[in-house]
PDB file of N, CA and C in Angstrom:
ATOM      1  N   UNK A   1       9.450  -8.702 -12.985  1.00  0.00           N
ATOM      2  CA  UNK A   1       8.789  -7.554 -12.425  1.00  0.00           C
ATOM      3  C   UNK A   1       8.652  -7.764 -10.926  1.00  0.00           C
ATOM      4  N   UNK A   2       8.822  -6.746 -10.142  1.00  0.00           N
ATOM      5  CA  UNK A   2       8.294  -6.833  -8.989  1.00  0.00           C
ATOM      6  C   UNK A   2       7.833  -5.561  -8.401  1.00  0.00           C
ATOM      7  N   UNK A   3       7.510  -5.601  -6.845  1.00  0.00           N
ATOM      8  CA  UNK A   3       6.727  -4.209  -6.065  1.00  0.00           C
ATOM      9  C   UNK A   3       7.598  -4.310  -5.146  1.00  0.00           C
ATOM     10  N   UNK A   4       8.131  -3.259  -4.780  1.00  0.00           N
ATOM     11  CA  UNK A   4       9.242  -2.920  -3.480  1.00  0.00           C
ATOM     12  C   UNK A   4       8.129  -2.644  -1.945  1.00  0.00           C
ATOM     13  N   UNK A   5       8.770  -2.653  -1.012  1.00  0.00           N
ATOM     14  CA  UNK A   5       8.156  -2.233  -0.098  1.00  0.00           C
ATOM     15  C   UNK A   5       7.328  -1.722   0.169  1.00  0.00           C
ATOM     16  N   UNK A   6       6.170  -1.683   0.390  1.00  0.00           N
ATOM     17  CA  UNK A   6       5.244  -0.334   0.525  1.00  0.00           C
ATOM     18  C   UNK A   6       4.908   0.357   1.877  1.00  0.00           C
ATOM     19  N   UNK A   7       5.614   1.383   1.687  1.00  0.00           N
ATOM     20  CA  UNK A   7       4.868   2.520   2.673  1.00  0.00           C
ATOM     21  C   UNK A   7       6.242   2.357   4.152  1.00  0.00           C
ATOM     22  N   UNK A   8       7.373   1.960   3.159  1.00  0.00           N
ATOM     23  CA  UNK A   8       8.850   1.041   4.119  1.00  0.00           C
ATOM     24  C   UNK A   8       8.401  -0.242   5.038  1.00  0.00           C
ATOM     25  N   UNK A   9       7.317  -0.347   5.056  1.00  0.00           N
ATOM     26  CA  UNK A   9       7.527  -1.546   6.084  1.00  0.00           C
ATOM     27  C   UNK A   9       6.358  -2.284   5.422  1.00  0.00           C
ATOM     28  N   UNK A  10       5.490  -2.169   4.711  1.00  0.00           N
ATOM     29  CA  UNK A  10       4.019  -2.540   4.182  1.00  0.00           C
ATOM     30  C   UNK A  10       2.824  -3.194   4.794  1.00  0.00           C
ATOM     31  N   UNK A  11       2.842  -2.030   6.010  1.00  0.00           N
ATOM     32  CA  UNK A  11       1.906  -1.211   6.748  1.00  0.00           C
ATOM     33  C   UNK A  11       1.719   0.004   6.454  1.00  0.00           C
ATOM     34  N   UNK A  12       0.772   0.570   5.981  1.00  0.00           N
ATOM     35  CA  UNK A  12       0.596   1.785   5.910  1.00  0.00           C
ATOM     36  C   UNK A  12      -0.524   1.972   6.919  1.00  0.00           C
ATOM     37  N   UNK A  13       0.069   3.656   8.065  1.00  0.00           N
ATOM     38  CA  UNK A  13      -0.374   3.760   9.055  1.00  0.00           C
ATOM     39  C   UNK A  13      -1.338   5.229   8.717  1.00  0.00           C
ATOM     40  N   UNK A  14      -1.558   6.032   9.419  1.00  0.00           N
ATOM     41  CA  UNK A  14      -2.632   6.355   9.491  1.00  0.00           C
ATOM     42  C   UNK A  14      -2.378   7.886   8.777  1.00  0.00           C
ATOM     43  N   UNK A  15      -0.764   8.226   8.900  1.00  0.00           N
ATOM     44  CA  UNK A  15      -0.145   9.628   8.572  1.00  0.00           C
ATOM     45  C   UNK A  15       0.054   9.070   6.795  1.00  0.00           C
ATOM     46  N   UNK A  16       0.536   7.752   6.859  1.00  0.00           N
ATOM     47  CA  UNK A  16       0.442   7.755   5.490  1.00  0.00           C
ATOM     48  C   UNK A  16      -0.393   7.361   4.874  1.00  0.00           C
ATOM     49  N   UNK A  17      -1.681   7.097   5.075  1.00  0.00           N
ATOM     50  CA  UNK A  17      -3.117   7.059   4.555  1.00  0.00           C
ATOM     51  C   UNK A  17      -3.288   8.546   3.898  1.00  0.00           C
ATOM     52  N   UNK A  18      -2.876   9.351   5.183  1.00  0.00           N
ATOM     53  CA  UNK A  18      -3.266  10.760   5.352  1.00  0.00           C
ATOM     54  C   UNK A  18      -2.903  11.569   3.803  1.00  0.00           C
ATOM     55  N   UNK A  19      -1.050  11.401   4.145  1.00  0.00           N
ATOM     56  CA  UNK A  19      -0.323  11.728   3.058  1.00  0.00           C
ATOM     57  C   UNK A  19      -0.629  11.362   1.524  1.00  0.00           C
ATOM     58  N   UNK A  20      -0.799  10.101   0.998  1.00  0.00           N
ATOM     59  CA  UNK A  20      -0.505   9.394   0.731  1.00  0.00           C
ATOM     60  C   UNK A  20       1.051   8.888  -0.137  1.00  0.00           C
ATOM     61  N   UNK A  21       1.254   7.973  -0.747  1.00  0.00           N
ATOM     62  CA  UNK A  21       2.217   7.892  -0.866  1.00  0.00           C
ATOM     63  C   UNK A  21       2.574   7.222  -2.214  1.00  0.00           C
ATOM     64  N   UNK A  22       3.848   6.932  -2.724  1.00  0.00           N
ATOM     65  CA  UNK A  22       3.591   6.142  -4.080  1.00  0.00           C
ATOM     66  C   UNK A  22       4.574   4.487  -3.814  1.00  0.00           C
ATOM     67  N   UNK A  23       3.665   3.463  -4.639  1.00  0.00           N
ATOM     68  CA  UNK A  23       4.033   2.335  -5.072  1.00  0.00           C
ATOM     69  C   UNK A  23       5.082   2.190  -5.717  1.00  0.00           C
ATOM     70  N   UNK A  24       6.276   1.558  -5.693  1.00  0.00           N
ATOM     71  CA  UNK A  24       7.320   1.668  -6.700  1.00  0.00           C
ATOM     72  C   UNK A  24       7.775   0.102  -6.632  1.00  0.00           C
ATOM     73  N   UNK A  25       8.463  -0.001  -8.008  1.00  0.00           N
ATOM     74  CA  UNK A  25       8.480  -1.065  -8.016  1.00  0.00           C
ATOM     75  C   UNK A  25       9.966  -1.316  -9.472  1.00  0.00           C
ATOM     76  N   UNK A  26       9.935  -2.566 -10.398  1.00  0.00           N
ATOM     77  CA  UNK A  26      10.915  -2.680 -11.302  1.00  0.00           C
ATOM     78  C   UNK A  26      10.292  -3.110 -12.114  1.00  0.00           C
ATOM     79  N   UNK A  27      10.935  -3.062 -13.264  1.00  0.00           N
ATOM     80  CA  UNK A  27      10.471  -4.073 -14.643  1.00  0.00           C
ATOM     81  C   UNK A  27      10.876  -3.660 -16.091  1.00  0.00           C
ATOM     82  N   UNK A  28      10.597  -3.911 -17.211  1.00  0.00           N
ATOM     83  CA  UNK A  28      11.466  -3.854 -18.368  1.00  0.00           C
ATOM     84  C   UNK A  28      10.739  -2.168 -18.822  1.00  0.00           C
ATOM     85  N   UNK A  29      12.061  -1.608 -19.312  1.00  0.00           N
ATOM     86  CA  UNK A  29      11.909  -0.175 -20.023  1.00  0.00           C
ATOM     87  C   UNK A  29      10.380  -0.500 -20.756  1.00  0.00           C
ATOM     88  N   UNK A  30       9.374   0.408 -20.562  1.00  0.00           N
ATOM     89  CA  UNK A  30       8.628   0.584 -21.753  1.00  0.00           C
ATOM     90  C   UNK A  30       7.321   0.086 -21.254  1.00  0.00           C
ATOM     91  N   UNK A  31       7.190  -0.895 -20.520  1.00  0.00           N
ATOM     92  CA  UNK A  31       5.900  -1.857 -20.003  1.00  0.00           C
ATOM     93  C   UNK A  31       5.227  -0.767 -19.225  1.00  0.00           C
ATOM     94  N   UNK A  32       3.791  -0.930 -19.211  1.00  0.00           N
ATOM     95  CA  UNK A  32       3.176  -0.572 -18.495  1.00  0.00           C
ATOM     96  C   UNK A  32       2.453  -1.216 -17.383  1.00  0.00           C
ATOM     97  N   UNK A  33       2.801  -0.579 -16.689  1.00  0.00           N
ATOM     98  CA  UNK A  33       2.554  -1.749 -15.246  1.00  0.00           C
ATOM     99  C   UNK A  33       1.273  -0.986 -14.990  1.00  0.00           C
ATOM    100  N   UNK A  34      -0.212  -1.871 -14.610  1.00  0.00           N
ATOM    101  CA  UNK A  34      -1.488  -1.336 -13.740  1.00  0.00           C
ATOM    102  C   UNK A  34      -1.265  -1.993 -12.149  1.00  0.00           C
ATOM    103  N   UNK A  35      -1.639  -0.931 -11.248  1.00  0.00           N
ATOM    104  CA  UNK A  35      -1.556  -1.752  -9.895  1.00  0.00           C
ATOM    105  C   UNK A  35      -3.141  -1.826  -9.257  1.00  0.00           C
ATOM    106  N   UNK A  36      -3.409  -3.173  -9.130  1.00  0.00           N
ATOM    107  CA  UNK A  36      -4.815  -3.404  -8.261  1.00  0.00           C
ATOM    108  C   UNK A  36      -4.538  -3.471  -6.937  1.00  0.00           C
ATOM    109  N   UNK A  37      -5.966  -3.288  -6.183  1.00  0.00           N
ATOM    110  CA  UNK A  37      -5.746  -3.817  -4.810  1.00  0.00           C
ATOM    111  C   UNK A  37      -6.834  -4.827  -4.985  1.00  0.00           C
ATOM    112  N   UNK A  38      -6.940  -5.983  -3.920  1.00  0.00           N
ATOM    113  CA  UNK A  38      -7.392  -7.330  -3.473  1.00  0.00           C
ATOM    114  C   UNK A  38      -8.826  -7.320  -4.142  1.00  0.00           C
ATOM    115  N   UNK A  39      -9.612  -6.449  -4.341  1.00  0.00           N
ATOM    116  CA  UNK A  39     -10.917  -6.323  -4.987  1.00  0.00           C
ATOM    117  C   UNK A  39     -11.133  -5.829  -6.411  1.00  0.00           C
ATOM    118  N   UNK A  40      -9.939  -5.800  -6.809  1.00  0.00           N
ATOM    119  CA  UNK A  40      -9.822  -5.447  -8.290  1.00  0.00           C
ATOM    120  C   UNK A  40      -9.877  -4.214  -8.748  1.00  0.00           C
ATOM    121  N   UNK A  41     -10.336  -3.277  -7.704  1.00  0.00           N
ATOM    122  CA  UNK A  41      -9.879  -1.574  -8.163  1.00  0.00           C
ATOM    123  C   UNK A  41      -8.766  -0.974  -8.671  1.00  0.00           C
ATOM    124  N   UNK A  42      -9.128  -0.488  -9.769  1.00  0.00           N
ATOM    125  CA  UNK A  42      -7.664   0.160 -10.387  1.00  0.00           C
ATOM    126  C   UNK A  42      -7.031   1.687  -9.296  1.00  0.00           C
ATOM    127  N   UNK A  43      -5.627   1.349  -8.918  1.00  0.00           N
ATOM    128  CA  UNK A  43      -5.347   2.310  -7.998  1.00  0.00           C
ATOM    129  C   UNK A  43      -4.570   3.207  -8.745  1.00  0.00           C
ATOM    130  N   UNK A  44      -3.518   2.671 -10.251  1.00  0.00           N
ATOM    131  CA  UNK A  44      -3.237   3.277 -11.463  1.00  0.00           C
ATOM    132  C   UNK A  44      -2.133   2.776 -11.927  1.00  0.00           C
ATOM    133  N   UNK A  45      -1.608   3.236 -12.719  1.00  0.00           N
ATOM    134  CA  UNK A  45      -0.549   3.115 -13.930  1.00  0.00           C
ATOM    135  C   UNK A  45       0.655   3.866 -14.137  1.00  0.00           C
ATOM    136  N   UNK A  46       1.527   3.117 -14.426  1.00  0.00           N
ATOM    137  CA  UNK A  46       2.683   3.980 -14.540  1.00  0.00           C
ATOM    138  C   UNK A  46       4.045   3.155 -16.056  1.00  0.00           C
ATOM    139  N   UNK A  47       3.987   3.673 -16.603  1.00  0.00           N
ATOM    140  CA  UNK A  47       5.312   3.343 -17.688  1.00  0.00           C
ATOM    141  C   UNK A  47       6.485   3.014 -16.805  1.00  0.00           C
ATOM    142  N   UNK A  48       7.285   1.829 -17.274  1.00  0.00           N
ATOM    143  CA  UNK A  48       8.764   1.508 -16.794  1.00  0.00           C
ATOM    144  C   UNK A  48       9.461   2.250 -17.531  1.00  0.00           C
ATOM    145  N   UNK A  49      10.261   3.013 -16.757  1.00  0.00           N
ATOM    146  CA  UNK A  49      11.339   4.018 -17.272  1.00  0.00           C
ATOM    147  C   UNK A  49      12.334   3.440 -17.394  1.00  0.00           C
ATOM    148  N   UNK A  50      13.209   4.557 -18.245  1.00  0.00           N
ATOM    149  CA  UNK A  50      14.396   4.031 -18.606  1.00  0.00           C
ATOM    150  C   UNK A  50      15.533   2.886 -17.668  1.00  0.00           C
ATOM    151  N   UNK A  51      15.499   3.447 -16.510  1.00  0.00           N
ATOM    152  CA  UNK A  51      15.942   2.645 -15.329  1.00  0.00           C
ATOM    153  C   UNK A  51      15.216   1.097 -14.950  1.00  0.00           C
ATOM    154  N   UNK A  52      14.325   1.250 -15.456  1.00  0.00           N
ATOM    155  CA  UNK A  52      13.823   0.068 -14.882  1.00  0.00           C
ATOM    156  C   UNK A  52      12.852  -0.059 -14.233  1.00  0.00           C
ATOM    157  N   UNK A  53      12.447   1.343 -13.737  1.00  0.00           N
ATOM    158  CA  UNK A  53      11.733   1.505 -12.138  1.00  0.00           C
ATOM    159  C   UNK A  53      10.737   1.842 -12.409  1.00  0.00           C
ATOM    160  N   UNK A  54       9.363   1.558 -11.852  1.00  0.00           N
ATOM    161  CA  UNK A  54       7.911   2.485 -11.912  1.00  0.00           C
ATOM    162  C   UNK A  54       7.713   3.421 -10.614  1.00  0.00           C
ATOM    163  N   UNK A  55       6.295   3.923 -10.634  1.00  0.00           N
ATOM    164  CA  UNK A  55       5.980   4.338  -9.252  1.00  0.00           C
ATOM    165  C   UNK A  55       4.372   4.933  -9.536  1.00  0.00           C
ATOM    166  N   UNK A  56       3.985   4.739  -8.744  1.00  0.00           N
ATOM    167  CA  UNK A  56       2.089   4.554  -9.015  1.00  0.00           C
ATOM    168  C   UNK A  56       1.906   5.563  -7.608  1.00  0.00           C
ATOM    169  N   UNK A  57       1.627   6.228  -7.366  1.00  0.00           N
ATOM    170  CA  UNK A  57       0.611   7.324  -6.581  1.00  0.00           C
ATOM    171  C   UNK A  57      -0.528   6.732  -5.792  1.00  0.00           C
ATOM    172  N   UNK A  58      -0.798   6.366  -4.698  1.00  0.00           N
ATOM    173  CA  UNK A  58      -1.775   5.783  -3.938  1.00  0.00           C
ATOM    174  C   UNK A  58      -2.444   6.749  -3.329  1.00  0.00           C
ATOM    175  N   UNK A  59      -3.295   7.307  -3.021  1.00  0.00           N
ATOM    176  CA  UNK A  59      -4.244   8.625  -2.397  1.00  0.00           C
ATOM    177  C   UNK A  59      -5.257   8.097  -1.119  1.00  0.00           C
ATOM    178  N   UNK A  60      -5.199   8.706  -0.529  1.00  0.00           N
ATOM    179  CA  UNK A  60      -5.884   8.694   0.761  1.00  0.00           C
ATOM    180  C   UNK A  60      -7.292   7.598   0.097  1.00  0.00           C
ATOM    181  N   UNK A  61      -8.091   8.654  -0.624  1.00  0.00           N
ATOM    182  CA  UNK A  61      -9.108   7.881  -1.322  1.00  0.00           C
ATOM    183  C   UNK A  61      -8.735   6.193  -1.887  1.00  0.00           C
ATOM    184  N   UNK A  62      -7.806   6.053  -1.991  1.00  0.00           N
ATOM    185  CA  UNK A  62      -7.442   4.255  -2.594  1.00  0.00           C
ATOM    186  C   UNK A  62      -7.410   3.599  -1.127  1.00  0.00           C
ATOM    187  N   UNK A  63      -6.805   3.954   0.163  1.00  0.00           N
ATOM    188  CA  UNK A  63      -6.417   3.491   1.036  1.00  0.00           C
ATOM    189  C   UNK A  63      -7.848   3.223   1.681  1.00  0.00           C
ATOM    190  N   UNK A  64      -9.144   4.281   1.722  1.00  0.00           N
ATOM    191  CA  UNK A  64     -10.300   4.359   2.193  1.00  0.00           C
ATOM    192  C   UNK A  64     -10.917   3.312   1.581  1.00  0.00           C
ATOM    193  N   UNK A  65     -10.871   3.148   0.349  1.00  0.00           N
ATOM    194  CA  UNK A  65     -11.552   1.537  -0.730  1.00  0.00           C
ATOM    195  C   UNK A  65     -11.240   0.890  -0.038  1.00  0.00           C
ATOM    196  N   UNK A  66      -9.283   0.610   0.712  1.00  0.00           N
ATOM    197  CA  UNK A  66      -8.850  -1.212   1.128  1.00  0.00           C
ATOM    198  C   UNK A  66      -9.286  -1.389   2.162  1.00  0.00           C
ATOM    199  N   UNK A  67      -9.775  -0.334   3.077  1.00  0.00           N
ATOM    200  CA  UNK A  67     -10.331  -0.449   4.467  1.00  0.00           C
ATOM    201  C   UNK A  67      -9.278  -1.089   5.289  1.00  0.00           C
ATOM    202  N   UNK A  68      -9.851  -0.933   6.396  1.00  0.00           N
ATOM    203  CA  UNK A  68      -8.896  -1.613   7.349  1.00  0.00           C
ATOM    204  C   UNK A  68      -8.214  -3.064   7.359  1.00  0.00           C
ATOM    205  N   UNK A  69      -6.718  -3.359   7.688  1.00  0.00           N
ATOM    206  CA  UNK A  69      -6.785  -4.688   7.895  1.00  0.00           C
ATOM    207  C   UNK A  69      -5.757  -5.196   6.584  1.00  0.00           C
ATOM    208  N   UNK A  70      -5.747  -6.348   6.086  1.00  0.00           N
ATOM    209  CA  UNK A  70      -4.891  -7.019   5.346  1.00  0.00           C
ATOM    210  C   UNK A  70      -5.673  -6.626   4.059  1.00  0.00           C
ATOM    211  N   UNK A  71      -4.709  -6.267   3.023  1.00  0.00           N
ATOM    212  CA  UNK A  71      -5.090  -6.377   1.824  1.00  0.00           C
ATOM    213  C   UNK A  71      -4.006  -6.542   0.938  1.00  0.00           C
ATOM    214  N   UNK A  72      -4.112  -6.785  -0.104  1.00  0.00           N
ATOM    215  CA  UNK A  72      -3.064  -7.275  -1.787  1.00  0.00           C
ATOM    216  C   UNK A  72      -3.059  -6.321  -2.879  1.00  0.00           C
ATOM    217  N   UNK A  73      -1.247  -5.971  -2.963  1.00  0.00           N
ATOM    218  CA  UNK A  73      -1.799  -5.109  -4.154  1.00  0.00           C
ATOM    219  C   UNK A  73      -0.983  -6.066  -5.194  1.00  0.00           C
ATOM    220  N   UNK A  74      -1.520  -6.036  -6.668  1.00  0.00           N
ATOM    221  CA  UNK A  74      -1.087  -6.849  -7.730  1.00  0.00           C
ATOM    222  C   UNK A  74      -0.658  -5.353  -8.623  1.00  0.00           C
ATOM    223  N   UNK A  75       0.614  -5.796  -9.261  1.00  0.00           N
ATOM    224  CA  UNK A  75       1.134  -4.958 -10.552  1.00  0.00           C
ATOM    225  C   UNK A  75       1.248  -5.922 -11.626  1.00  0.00           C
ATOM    226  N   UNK A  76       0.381  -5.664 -13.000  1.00  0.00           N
ATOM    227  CA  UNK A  76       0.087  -6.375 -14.118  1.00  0.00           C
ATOM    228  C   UNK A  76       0.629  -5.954 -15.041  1.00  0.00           C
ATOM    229  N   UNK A  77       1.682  -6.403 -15.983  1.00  0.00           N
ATOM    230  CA  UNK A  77       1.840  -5.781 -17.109  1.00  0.00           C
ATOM    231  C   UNK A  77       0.455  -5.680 -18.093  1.00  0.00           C
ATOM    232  N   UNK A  78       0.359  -4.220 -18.586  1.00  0.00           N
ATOM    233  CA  UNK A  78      -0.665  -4.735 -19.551  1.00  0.00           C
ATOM    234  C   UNK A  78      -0.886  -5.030 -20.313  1.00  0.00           C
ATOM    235  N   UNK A  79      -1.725  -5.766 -20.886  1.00  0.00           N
ATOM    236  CA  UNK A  79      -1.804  -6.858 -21.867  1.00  0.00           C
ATOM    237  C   UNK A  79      -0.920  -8.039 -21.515  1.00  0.00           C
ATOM    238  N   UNK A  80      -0.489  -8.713 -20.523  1.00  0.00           N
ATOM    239  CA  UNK A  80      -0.097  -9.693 -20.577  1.00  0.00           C
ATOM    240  C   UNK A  80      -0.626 -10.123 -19.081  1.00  0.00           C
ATOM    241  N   UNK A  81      -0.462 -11.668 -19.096  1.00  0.00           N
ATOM    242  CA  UNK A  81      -0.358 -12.249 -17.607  1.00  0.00           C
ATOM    243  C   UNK A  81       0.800 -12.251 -16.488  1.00  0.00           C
ATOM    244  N   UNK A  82       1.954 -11.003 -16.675  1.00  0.00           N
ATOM    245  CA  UNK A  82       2.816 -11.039 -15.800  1.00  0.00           C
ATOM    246  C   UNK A  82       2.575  -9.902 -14.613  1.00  0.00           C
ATOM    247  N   UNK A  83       2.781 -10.806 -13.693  1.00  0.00           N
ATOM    248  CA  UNK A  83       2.080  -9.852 -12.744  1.00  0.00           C
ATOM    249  C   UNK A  83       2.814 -10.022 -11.226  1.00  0.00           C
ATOM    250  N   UNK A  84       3.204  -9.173 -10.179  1.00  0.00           N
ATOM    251  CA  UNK A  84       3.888  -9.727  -8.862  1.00  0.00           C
ATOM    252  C   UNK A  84       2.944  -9.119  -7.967  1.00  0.00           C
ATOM    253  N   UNK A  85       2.661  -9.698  -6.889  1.00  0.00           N
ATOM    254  CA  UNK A  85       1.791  -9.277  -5.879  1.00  0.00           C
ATOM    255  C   UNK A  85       2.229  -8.981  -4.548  1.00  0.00           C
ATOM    256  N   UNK A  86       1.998  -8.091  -3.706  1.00  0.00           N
ATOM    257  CA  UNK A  86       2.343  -7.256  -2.698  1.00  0.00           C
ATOM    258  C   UNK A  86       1.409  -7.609  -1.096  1.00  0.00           C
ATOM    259  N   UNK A  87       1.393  -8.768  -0.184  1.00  0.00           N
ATOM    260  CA  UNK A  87       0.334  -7.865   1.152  1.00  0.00           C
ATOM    261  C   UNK A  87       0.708  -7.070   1.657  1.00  0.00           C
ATOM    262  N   UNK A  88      -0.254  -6.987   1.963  1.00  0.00           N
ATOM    263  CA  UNK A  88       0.319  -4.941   2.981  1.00  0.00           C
ATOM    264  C   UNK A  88      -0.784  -5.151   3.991  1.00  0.00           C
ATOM    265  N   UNK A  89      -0.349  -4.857   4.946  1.00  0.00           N
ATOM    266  CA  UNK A  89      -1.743  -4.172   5.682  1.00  0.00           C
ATOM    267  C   UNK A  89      -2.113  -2.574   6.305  1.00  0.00           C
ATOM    268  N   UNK A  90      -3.156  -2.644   6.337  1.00  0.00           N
ATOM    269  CA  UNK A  90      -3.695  -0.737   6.603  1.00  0.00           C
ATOM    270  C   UNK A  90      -4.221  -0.973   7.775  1.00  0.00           C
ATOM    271  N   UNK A  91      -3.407  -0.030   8.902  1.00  0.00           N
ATOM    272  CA  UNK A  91      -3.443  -0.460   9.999  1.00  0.00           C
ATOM    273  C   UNK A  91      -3.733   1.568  10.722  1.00  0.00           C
ATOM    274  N   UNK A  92      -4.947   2.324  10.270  1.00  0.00           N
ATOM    275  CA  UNK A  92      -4.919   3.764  10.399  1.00  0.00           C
ATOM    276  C   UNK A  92      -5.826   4.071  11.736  1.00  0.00           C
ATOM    277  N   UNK A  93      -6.419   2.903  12.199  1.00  0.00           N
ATOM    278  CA  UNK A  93      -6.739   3.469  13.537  1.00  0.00           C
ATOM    279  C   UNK A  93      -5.617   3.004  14.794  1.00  0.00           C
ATOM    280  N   UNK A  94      -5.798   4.040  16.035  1.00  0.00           N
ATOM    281  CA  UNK A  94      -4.683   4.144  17.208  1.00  0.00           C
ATOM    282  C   UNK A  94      -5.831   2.727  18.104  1.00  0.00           C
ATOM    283  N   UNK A  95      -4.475   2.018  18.632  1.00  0.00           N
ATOM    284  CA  UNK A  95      -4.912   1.942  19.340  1.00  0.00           C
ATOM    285  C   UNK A  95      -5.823   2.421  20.683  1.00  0.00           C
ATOM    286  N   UNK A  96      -6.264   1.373  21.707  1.00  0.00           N
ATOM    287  CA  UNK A  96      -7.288   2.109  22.819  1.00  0.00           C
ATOM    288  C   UNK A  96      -6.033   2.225  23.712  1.00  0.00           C
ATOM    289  N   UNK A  97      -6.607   3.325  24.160  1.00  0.00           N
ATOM    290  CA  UNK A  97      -5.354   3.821  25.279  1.00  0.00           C
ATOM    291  C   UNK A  97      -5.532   3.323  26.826  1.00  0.00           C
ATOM    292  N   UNK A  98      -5.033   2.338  27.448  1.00  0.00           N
ATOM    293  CA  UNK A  98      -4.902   1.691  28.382  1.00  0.00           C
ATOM    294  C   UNK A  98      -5.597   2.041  29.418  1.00  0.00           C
ATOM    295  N   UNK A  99      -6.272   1.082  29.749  1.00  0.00           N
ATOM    296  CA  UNK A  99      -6.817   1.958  31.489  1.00  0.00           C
ATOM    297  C   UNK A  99      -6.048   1.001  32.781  1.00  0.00           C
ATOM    298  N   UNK A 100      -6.430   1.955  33.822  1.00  0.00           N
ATOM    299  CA  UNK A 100      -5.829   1.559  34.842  1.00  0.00           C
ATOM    300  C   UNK A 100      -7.486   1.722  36.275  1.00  0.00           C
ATOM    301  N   UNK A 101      -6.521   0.282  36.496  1.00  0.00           N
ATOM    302  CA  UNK A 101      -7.995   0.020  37.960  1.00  0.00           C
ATOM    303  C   UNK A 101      -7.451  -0.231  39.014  1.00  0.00           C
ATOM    304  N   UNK A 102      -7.691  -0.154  40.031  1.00  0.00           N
ATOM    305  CA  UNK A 102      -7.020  -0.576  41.226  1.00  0.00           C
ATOM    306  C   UNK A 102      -7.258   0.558  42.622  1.00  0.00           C
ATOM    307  N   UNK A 103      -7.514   0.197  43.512  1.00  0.00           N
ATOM    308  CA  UNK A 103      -7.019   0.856  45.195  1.00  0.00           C
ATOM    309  C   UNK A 103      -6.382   1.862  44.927  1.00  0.00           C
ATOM    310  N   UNK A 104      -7.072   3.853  44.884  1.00  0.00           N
ATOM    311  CA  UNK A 104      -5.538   4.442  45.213  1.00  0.00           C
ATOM    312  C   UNK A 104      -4.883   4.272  46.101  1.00  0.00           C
ATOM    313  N   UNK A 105      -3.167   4.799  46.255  1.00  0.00           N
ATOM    314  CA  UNK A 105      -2.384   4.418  47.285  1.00  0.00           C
ATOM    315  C   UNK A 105      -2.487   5.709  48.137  1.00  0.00           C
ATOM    316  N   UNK A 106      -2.643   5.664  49.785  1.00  0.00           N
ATOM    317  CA  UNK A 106      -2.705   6.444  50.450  1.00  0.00           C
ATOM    318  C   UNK A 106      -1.515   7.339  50.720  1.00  0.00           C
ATOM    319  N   UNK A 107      -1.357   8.725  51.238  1.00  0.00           N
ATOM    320  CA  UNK A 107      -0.335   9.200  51.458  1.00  0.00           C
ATOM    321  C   UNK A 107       0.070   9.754  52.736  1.00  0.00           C
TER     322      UNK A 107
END
């Protein structure tokens, strides 16, 4: 089993907080994969399809739980101990926008 990329780079920024977006990942036809984040909140569930592939739905509201900063998402088969884990970080505030000091220049 594993979790593909999240969010393409796994940073999710502030448009895709906004949006939100879905988790996808692989594993055997039929399993049901649960995905946590770092504090153990269920973010949800999804059946492995025929292909192989899952995909779990993350909502603005899940991204607001991980708060800012580094966090882990885990996909568990359920009922068993197989599980692959994901960091990501949520990175939804802009930076401060630069200041400038100095002598104006005369003209």
């Amino acid at each position: 089993m594993a979790i593909d990329k999240v969010a393409g780079d796994d940073v999710v920024n502030k448009a895709e907080a906004a949006a939100g977006f879905n988790v996808t990942g692989t594993g055997k036809e039929g399993q049901t994969i649960v995905l946590t984040d770092a504090s153990g909140n269920k973010v949800g569930e999804s059946v492995v399809k025929a292909d192989g592939t899952w995909s779990i739905p993350v909502s603005q509201a899940n991204i607001t739980a991980m708060g800012e900063g580094a966090d882990k998402l885990t996909a568990t088969v359920k009922g068993s101990s197989v599980s692959a884990a994901k960091e990501i970080s949520v990175d939804t505030v802009a930076p401060s926008a630069p200041t400038v000091s100095g002598e104006p220049t005369a003209k």
